[in-house]
N, C-alpha and C. Protein backbone atom coordinates (compact mmCIF):
# COMPACT_ATOMS: atom_id res chain seq x y z
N UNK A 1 -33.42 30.88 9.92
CA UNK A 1 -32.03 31.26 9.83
C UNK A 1 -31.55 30.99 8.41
N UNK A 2 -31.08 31.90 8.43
CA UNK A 2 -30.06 31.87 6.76
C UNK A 2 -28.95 31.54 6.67
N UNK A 3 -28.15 30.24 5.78
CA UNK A 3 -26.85 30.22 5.89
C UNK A 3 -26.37 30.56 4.14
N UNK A 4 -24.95 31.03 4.54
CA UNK A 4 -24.47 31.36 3.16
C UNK A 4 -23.67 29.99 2.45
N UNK A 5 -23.51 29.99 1.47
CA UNK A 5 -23.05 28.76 0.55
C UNK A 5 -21.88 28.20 1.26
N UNK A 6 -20.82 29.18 2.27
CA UNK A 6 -19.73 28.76 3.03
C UNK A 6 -19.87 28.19 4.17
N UNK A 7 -21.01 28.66 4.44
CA UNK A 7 -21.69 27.78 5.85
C UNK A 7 -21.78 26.79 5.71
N UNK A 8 -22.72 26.62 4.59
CA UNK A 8 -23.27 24.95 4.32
C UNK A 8 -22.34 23.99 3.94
N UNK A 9 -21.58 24.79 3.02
CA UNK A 9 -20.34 23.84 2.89
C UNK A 9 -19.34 23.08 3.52
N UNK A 10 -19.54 24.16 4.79
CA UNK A 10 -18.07 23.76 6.12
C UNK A 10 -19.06 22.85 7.16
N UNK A 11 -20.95 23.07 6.80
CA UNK A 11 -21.13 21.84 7.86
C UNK A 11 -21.24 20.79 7.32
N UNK A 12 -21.55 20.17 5.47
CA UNK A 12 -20.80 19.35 5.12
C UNK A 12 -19.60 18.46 5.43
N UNK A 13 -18.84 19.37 5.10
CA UNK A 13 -17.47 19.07 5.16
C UNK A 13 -17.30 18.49 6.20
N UNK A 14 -17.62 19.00 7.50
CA UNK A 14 -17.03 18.59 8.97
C UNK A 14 -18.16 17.39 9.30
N UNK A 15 -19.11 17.25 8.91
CA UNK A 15 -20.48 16.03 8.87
C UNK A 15 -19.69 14.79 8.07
N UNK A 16 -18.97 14.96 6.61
CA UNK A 16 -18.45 14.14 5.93
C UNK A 16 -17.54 13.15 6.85
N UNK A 17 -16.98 13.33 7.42
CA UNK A 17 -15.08 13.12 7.63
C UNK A 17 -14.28 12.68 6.53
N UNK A 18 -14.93 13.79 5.48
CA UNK A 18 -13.71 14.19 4.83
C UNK A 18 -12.45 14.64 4.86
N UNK A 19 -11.21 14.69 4.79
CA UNK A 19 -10.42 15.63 5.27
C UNK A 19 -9.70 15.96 3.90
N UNK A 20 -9.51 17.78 3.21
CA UNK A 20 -9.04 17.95 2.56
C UNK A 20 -7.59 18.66 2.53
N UNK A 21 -6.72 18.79 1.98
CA UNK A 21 -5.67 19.86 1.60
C UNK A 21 -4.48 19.18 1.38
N UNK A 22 -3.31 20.30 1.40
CA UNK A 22 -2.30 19.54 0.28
C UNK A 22 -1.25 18.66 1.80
N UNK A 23 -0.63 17.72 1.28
CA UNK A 23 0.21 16.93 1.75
C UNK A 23 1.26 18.05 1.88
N UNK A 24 2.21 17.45 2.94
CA UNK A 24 3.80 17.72 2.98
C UNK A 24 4.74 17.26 1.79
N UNK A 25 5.56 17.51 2.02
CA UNK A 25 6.38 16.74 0.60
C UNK A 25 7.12 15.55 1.10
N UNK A 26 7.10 14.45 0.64
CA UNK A 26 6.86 13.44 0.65
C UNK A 26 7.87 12.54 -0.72
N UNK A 27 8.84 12.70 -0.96
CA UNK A 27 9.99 12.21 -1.95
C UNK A 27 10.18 10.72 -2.18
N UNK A 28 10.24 10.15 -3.65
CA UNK A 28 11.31 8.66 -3.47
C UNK A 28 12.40 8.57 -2.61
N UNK A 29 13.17 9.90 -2.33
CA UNK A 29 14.53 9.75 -1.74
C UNK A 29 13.91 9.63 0.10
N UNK A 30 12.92 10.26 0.15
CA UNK A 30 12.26 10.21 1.62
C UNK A 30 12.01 9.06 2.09
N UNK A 31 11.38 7.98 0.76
CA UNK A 31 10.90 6.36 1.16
C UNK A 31 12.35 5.47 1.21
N UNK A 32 13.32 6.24 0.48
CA UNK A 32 14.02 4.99 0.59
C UNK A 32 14.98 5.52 1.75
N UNK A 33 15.16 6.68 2.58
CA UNK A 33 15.47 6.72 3.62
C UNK A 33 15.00 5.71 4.56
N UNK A 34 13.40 5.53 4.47
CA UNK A 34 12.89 4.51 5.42
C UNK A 34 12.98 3.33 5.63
N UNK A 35 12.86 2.94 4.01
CA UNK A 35 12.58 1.43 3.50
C UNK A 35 14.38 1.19 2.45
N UNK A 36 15.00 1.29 3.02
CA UNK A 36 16.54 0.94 2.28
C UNK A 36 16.77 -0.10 1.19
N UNK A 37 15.36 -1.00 1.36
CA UNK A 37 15.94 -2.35 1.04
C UNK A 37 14.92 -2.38 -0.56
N UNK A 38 14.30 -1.22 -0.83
CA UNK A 38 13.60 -1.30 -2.16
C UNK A 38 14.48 -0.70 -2.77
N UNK A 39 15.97 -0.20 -2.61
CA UNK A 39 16.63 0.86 -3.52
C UNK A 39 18.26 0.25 -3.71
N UNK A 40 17.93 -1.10 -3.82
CA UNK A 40 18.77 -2.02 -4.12
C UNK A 40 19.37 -1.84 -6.13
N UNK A 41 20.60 -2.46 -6.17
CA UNK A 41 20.63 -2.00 -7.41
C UNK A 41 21.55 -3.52 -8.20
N UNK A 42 20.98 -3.91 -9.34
CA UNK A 42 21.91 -5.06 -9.95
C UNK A 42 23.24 -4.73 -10.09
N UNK A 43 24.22 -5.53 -10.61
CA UNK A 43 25.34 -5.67 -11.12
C UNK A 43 25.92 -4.47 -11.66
N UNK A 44 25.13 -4.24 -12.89
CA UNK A 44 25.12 -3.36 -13.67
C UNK A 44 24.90 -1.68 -13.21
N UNK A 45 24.41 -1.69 -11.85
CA UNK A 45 24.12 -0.43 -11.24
C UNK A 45 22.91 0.21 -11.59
N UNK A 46 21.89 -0.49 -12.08
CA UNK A 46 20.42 -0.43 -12.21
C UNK A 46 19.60 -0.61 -10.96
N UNK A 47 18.51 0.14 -10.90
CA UNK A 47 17.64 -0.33 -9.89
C UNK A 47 17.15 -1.10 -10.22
N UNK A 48 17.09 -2.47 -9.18
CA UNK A 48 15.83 -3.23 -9.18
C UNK A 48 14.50 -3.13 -9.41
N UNK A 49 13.89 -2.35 -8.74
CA UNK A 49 12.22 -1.36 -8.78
C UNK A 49 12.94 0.27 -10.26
N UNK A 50 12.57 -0.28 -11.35
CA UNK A 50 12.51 0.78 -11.73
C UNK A 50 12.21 2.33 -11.33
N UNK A 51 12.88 2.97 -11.54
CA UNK A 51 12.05 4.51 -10.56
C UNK A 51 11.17 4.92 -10.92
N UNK A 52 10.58 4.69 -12.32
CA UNK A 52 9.16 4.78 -12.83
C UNK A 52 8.56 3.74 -11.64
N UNK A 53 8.59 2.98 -11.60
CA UNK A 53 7.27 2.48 -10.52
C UNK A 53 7.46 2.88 -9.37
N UNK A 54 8.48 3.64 -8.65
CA UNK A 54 8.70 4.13 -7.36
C UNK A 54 7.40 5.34 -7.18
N UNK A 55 8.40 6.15 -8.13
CA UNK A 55 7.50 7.12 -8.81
C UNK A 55 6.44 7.04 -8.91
N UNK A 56 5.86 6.39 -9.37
CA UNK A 56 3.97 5.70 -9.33
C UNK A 56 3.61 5.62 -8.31
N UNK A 57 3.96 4.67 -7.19
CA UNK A 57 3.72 4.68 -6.35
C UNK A 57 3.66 5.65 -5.23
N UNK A 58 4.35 6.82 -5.34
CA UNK A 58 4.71 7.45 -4.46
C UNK A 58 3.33 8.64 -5.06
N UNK A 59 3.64 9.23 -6.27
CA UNK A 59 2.16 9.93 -6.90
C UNK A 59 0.96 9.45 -5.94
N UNK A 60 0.77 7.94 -6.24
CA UNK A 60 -0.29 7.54 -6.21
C UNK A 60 -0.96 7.49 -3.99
N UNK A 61 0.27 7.36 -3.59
CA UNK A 61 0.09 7.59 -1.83
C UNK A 61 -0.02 9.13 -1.56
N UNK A 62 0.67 9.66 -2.51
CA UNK A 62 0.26 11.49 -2.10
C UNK A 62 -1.52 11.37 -2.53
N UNK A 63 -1.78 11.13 -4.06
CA UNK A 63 -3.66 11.29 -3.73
C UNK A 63 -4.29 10.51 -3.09
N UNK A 64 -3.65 9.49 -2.69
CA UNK A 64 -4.80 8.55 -1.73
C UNK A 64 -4.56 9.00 -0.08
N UNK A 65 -3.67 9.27 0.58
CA UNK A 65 -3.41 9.29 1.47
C UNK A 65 -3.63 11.40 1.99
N UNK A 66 -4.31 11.29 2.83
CA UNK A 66 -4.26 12.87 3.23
C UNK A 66 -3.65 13.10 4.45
N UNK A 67 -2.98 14.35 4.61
CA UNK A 67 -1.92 14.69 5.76
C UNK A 67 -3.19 14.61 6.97
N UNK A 68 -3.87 15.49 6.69
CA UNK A 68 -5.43 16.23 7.58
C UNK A 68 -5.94 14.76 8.45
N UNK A 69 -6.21 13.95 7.58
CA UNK A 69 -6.56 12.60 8.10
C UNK A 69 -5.70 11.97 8.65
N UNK A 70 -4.27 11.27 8.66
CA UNK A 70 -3.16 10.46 9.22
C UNK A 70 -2.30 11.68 10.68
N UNK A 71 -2.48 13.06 10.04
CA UNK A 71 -1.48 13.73 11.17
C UNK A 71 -0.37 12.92 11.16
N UNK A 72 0.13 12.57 12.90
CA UNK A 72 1.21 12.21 13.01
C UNK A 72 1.95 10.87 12.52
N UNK A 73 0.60 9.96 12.12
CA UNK A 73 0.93 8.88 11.23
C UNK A 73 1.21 8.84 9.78
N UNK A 74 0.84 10.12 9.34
CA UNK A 74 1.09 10.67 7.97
C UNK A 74 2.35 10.07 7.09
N UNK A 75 3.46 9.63 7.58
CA UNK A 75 4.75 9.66 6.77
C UNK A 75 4.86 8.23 7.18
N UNK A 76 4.51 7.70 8.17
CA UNK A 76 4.35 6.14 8.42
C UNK A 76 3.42 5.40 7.27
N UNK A 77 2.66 6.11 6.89
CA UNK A 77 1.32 5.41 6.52
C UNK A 77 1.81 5.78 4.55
N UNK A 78 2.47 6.93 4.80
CA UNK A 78 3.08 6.32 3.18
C UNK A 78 4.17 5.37 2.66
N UNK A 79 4.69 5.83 3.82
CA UNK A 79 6.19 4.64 3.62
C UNK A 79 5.22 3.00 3.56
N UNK A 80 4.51 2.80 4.39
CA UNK A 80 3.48 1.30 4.54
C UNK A 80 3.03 1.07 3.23
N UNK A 81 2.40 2.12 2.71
CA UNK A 81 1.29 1.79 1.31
C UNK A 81 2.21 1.73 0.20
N UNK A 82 3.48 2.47 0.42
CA UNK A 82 4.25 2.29 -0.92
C UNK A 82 4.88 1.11 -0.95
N UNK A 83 5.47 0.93 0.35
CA UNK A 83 6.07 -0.66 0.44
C UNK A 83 5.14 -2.05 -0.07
N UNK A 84 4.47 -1.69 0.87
CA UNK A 84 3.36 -2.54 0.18
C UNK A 84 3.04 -3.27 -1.30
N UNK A 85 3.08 -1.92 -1.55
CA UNK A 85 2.56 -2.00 -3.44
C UNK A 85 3.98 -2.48 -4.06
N UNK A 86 5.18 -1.79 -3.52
CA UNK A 86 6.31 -2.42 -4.31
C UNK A 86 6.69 -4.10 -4.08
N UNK A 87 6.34 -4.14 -2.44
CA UNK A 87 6.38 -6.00 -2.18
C UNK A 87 5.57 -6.77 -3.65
N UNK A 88 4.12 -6.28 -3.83
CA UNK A 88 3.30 -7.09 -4.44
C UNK A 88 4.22 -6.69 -6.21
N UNK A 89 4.39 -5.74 -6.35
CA UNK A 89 5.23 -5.32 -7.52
C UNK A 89 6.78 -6.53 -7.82
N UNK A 90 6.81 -6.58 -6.83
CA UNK A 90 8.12 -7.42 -7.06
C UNK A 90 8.44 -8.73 -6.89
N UNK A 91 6.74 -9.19 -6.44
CA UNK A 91 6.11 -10.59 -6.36
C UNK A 91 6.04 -10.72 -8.01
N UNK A 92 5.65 -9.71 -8.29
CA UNK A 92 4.84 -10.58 -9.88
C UNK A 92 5.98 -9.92 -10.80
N UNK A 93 7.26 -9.59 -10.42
CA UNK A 93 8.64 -9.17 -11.01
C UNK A 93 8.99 -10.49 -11.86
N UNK A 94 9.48 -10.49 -13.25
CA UNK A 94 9.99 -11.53 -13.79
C UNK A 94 11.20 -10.92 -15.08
N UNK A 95 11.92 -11.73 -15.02
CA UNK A 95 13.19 -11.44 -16.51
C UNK A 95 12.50 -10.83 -17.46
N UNK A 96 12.35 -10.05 -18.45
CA UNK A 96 11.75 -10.35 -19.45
C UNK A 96 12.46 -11.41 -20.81
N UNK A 97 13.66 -12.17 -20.06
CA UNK A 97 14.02 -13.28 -21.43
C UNK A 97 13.71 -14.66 -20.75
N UNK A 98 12.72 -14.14 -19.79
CA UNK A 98 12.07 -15.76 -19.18
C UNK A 98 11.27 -16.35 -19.88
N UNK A 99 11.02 -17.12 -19.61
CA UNK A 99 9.40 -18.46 -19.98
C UNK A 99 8.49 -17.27 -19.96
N UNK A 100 7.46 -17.63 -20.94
CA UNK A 100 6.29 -17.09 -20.77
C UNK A 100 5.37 -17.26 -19.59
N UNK A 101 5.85 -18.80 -19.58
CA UNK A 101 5.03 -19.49 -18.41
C UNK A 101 5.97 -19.30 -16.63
N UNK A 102 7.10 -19.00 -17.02
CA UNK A 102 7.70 -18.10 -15.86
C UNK A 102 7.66 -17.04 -15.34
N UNK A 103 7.11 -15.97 -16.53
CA UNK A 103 6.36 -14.73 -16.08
C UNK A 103 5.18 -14.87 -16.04
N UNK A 104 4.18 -15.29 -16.87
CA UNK A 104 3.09 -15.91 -15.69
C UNK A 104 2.71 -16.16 -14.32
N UNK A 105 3.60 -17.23 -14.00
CA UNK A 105 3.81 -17.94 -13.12
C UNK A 105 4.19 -16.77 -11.47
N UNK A 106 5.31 -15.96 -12.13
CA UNK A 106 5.36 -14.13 -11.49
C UNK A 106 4.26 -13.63 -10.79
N UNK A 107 3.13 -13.59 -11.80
CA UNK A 107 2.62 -12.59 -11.29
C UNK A 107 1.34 -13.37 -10.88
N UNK A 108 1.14 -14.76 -10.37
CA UNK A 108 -0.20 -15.10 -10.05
C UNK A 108 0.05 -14.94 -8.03
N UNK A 109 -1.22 -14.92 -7.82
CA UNK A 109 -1.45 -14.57 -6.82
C UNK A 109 -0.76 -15.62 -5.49
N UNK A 110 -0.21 -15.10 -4.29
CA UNK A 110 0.32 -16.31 -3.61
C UNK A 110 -0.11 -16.53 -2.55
N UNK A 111 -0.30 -17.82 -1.82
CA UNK A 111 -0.42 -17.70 -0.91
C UNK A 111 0.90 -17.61 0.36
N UNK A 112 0.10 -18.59 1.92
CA UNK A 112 1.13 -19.15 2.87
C UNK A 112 1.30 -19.87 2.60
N UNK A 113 2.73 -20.09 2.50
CA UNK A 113 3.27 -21.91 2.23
C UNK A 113 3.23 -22.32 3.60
N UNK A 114 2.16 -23.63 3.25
CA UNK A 114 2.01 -24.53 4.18
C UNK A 114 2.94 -25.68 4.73
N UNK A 115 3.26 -26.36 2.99
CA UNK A 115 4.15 -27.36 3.06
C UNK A 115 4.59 -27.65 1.96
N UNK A 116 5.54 -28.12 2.25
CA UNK A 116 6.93 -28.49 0.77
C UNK A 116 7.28 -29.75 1.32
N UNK A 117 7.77 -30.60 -0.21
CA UNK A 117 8.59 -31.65 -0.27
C UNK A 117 9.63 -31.30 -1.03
N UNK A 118 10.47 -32.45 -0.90
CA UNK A 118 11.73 -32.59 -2.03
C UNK A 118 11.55 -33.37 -2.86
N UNK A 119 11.07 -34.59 -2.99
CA UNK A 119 10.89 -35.57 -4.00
C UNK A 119 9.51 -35.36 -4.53
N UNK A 120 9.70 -34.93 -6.03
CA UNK A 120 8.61 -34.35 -6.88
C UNK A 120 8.10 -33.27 -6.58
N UNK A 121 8.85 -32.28 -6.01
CA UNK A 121 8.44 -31.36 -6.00
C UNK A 121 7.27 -30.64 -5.63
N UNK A 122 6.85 -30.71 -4.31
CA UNK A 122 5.27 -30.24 -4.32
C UNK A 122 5.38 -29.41 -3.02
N UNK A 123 4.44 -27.99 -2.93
CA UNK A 123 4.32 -27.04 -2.39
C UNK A 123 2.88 -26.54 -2.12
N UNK A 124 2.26 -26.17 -0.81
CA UNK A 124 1.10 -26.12 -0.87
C UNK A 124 0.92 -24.83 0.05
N UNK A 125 -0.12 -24.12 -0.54
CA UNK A 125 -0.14 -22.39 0.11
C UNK A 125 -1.72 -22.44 0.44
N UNK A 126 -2.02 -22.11 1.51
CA UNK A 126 -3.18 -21.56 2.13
C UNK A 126 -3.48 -19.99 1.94
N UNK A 127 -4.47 -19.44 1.03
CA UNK A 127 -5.19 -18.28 1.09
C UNK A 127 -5.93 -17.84 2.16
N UNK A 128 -6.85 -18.89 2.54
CA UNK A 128 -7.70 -18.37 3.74
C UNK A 128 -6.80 -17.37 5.03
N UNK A 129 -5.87 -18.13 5.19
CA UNK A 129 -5.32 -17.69 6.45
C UNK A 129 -5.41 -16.11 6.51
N UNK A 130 -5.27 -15.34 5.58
CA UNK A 130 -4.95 -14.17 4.91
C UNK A 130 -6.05 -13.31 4.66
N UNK A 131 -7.13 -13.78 5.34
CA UNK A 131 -8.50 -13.04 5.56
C UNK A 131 -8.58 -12.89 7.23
N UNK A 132 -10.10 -12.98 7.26
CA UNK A 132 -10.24 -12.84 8.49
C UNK A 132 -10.29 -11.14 8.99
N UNK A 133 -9.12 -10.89 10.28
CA UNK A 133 -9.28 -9.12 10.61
C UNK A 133 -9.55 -8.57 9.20
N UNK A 134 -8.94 -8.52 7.97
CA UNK A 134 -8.61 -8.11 7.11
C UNK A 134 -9.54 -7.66 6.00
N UNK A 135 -11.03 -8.56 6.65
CA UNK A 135 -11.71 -8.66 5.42
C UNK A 135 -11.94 -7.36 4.70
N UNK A 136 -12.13 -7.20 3.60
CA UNK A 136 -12.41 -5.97 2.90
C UNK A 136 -11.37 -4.61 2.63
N UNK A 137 -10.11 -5.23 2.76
CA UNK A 137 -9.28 -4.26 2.61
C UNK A 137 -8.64 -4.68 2.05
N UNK A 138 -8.80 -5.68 0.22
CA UNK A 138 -7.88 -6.42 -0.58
C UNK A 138 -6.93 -6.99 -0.47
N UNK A 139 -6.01 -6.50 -1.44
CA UNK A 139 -4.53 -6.75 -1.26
C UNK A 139 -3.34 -6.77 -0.13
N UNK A 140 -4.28 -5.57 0.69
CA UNK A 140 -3.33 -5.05 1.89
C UNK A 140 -2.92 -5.97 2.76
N UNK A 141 -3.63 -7.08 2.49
CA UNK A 141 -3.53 -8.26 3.77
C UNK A 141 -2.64 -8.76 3.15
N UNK A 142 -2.15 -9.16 2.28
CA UNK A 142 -1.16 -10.12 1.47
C UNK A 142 -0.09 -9.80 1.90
N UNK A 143 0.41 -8.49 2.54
CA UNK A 143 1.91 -7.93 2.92
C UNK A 143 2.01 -7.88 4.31
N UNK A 144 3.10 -7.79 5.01
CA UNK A 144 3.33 -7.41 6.45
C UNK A 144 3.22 -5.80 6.56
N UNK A 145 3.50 -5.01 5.40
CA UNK A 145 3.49 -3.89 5.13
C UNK A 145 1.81 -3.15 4.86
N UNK A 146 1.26 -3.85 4.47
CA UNK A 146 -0.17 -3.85 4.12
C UNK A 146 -1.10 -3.75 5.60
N UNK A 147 -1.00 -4.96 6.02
CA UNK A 147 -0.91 -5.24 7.35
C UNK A 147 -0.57 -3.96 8.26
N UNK A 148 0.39 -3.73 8.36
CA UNK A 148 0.57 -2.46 9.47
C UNK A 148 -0.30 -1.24 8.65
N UNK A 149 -0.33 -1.37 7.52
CA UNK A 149 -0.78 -0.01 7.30
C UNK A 149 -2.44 -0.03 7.29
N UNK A 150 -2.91 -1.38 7.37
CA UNK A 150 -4.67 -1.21 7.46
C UNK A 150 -4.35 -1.23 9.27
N UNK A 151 -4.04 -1.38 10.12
CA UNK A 151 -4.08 -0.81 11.54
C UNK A 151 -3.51 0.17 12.13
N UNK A 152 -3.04 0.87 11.12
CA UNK A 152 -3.01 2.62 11.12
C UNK A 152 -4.15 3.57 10.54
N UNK A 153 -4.51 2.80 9.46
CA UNK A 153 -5.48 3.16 8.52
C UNK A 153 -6.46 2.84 9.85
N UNK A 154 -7.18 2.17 10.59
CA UNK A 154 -8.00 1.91 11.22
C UNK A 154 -8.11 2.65 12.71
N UNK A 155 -6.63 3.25 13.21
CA UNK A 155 -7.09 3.94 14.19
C UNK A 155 -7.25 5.03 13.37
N UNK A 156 -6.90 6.26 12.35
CA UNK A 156 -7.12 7.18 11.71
C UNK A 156 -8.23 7.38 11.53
N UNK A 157 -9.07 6.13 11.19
CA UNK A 157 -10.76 6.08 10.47
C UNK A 157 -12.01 6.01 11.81
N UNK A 158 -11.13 5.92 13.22
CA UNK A 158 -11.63 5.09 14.29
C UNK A 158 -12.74 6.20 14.73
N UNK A 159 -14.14 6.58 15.21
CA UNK A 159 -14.44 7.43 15.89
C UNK A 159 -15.85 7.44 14.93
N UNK A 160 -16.71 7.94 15.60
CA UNK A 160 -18.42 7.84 14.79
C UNK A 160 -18.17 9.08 14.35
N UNK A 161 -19.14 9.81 13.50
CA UNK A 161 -19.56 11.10 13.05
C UNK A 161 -21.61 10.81 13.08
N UNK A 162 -21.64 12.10 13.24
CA UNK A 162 -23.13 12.57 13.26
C UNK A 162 -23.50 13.49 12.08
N UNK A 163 -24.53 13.34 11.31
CA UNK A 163 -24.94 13.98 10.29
C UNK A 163 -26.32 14.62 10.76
N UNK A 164 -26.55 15.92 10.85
CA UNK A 164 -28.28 16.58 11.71
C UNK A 164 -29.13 16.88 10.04
């Protein structure tokens, strides 16, 4: 039997679980319908999250994220990954007329606070906790937002494929 280059390609394709084609449209003004609380604004009537990094983020969930693959979780699963990225974005957020060692201090990695005092000051965060289900899916565990979105991400991915 003979197949033509379109043949082979589409039993690829469907062997992969790849899923290709273009997204819905998918807006900053769409995320902050969802997520209200990233489109906060200072004193001055500035955004907090610059819209350049909204913007980034939102680019960056249209190529990572495919409609074909999420379906009806599709608009859940961007609102999750963008939140996400802006939580950790606004973890390592600092003045820029701070301490050096205050913006530093911004952007190092955090854990669970375990325990705090008042006298001398001392605070203690557990990393481990923050593994576990999670392993191998980075950062995502660090957020509650991350979190929901690797157990969306996981029924989406859920199901074997066969390659002949």
């Amino acid at each position: 039997m003979i197949y033509s280059t379109l043949d082979v390609m589409g039993i690829i394709t469907a062997a992969s679980n790849i899923r290709c084609g273009d997204n819905p449209e998918y807006t900053e003004d769409t995320f902050y319908t969802a997520y209200p609380q990233f489109n906060k604004t200072d004193t001055a009537g500035n955004r907090v999250i610059p819209a350049v990094v909204v913007s980034g983020w939102v680019k960056l969930a249209h190529a990572a994220l495919s409609y074909r693959r999420y379906r009806d979780y599709w608009e859940m699963a961007m609102g999750l990954f963008i939140a996400h990225w802006l939580t950790l974005y606004m973890q390592s957020a600092a003045d820029p007329g701070d301490a050096t060692s205050k913006i530093i201090n911004a952007g190092l990695a955090k854990g669970v606070q375990t325990s705090k005092s008042a006298g001398d000051l001392s605070v203690s965060y557990d990393f481990s906790m923050m593994t576990g289900d999670f392993d191998g899916w980075g950062t995502y565990k660090y957020t509650a937002f991350g979190q929901q979105f690797i157990t969306i991400a996981r029924l989406v991915s859920a199901g074997g494929m066969c390659v002949w």
